[in-house]
Protein backbone atom coordinates (compact mmCIF):
# COMPACT_ATOMS: atom_id res chain seq x y z
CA UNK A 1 45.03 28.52 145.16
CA UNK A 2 46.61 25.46 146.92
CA UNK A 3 49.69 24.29 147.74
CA UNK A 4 49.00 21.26 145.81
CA UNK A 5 48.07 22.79 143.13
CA UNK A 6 51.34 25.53 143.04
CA UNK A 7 53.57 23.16 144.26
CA UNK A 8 52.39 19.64 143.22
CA UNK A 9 51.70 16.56 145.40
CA UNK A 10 54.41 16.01 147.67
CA UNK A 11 56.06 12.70 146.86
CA UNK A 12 56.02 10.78 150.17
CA UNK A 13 58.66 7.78 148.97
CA UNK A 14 62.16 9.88 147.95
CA UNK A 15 63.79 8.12 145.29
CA UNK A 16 66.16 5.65 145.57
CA UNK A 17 70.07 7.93 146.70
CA UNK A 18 72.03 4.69 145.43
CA UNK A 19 74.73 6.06 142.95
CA UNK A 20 75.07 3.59 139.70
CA UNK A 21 78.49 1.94 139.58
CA UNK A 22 80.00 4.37 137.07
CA UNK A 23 78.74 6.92 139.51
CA UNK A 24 80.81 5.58 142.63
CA UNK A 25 83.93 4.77 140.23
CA UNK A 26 83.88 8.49 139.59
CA UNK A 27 83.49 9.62 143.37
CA UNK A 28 87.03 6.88 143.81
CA UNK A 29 88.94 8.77 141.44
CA UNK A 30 88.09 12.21 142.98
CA UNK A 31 88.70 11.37 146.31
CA UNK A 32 91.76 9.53 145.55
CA UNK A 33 93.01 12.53 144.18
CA UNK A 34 91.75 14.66 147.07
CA UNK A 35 92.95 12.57 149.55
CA UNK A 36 96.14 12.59 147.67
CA UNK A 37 96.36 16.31 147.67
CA UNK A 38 95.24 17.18 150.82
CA UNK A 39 97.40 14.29 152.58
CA UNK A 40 94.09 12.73 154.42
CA UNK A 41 92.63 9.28 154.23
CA UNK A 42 89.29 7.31 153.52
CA UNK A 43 87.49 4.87 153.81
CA UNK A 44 85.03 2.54 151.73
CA UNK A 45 82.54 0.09 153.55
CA UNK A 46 81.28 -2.70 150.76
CA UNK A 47 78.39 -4.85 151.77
CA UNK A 48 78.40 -7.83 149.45
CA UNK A 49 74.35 -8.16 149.34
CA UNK A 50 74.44 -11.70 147.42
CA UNK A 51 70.96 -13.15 146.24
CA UNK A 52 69.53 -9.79 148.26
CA UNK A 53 70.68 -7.47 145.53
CA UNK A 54 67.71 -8.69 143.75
CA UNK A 55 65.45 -8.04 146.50
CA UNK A 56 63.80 -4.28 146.23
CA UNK A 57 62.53 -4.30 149.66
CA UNK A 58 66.11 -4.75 151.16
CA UNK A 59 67.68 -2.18 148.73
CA UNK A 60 64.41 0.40 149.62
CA UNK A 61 65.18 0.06 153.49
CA UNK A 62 69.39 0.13 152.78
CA UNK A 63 69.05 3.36 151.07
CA UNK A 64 66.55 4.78 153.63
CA UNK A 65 68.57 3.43 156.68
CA UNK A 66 71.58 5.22 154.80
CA UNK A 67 70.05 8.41 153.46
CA UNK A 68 69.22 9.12 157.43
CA UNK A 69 72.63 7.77 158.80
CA UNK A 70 75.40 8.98 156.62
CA UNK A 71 77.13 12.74 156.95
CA UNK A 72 76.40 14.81 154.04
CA UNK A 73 80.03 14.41 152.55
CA UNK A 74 79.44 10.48 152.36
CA UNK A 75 78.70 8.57 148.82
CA UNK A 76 76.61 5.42 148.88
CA UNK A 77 75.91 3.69 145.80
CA UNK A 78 76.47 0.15 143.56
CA UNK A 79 80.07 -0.43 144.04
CA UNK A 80 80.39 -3.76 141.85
CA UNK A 81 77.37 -5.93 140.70
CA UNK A 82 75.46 -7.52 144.38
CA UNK A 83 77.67 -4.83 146.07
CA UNK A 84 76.80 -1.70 148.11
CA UNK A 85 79.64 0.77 148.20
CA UNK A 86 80.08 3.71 150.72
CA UNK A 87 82.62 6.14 150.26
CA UNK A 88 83.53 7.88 153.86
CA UNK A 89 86.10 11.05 152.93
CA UNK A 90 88.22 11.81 156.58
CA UNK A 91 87.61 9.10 158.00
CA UNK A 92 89.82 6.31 159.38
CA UNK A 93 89.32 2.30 159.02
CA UNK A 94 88.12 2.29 162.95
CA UNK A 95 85.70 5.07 162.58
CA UNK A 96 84.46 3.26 159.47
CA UNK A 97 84.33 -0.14 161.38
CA UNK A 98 81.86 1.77 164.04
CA UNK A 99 79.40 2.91 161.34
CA UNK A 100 79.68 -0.61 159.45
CA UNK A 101 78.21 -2.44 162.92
CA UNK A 102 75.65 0.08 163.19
CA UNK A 103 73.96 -0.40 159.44
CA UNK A 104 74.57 -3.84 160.67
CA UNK A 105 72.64 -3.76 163.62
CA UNK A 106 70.51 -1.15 161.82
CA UNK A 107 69.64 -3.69 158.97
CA UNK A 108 69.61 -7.14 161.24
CA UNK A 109 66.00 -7.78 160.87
CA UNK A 110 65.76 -7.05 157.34
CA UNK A 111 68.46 -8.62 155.95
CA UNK A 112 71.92 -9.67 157.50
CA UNK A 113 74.73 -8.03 156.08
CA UNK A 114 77.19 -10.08 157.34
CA UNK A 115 79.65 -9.94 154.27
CA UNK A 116 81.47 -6.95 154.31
CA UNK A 117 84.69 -5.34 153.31
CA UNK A 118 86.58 -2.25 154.67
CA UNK A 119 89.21 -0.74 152.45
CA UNK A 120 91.48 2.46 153.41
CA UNK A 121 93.31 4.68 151.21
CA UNK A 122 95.98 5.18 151.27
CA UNK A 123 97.65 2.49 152.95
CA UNK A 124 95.30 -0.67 152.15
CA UNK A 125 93.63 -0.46 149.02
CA UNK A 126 92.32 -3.21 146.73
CA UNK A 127 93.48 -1.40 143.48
CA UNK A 128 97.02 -0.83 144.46
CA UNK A 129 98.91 -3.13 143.28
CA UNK A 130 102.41 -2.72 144.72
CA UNK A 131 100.59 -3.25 148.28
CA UNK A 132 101.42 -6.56 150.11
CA UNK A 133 99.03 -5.70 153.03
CA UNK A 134 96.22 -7.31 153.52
CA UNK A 135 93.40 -5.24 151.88
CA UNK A 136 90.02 -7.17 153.13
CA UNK A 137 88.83 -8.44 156.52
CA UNK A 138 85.12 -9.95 157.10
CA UNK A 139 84.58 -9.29 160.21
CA UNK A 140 83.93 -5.60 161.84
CA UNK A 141 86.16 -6.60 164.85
CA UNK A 142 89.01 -8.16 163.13
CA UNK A 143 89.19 -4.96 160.69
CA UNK A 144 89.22 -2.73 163.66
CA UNK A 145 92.52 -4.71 164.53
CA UNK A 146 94.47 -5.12 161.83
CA UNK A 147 93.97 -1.69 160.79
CA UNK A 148 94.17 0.21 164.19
């Protein structure tokens, strides 16, 4: 008997690791609370993908750049509609800023991701509403300052 035949073909494509937006809402709420807990911080890198949200090539080679480059604790998925989301428990805003360049640089020839977003909790957070900080930043190297 084969190992094709016991085990089945092998698949060689993985499927797609993106979480679904109700997905990654439920991943903010239970690190929120962990983080609120435990006293630590995150981080969330969104990529606002525009007309390339509708492009399956670019999502295929996001999620395969991603399913390689991210630690085992990290969440990607659809964070709003045209928006990548990745959810970085422990880590700080400058840490996150070093992995955003690199999916940046990772993803240049494919598709620029130029528009991007880097929120912290708990300090800056879009959802807070009693914060007067500034909660978004466009550029990698202008997050990296405002947040260091």
């Amino acid at each position: 008997m084969s190992f094709k035949k016991i085990f089945g073909a092998i698949n060689p494509e993985p499927p797609f690791m993106l979480r679904s937006i109700d997905a990654m809402q439920a991943i903010l709420i239970r690190e929120r609370a962990r983080a609120d807990r435990n006293y630590h911080q995150f981080s969330v890198i969104v990529f606002d993908l525009g007309n390339e949200a509708n492009n399956v090539v670019t999502i295929k080679k996001l999620d395969q750049f991603l399913s390689t480059g991210l630690r085992t604790i990290d969440e990607a998925g659809w964070f709003a509609k045209n928006q990548i989301g990745i959810i970085l428990p422990y880590t700080r805003a400058g840490d996150a800023t070093k992995l955003a360049e690199r999916i940046q640089a990772g993803m240049k020839d494919i598709a620029p991701l130029d528009s991007l977003c880097i929120y912290k909790y708990p300090s800056v957070w879009p959802f807070n509403k009693k914060s007067k900080q500034k909660n978004v930043a466009r550029k990698p190297k202008r997050i990296a300052k405002q947040l260091a």
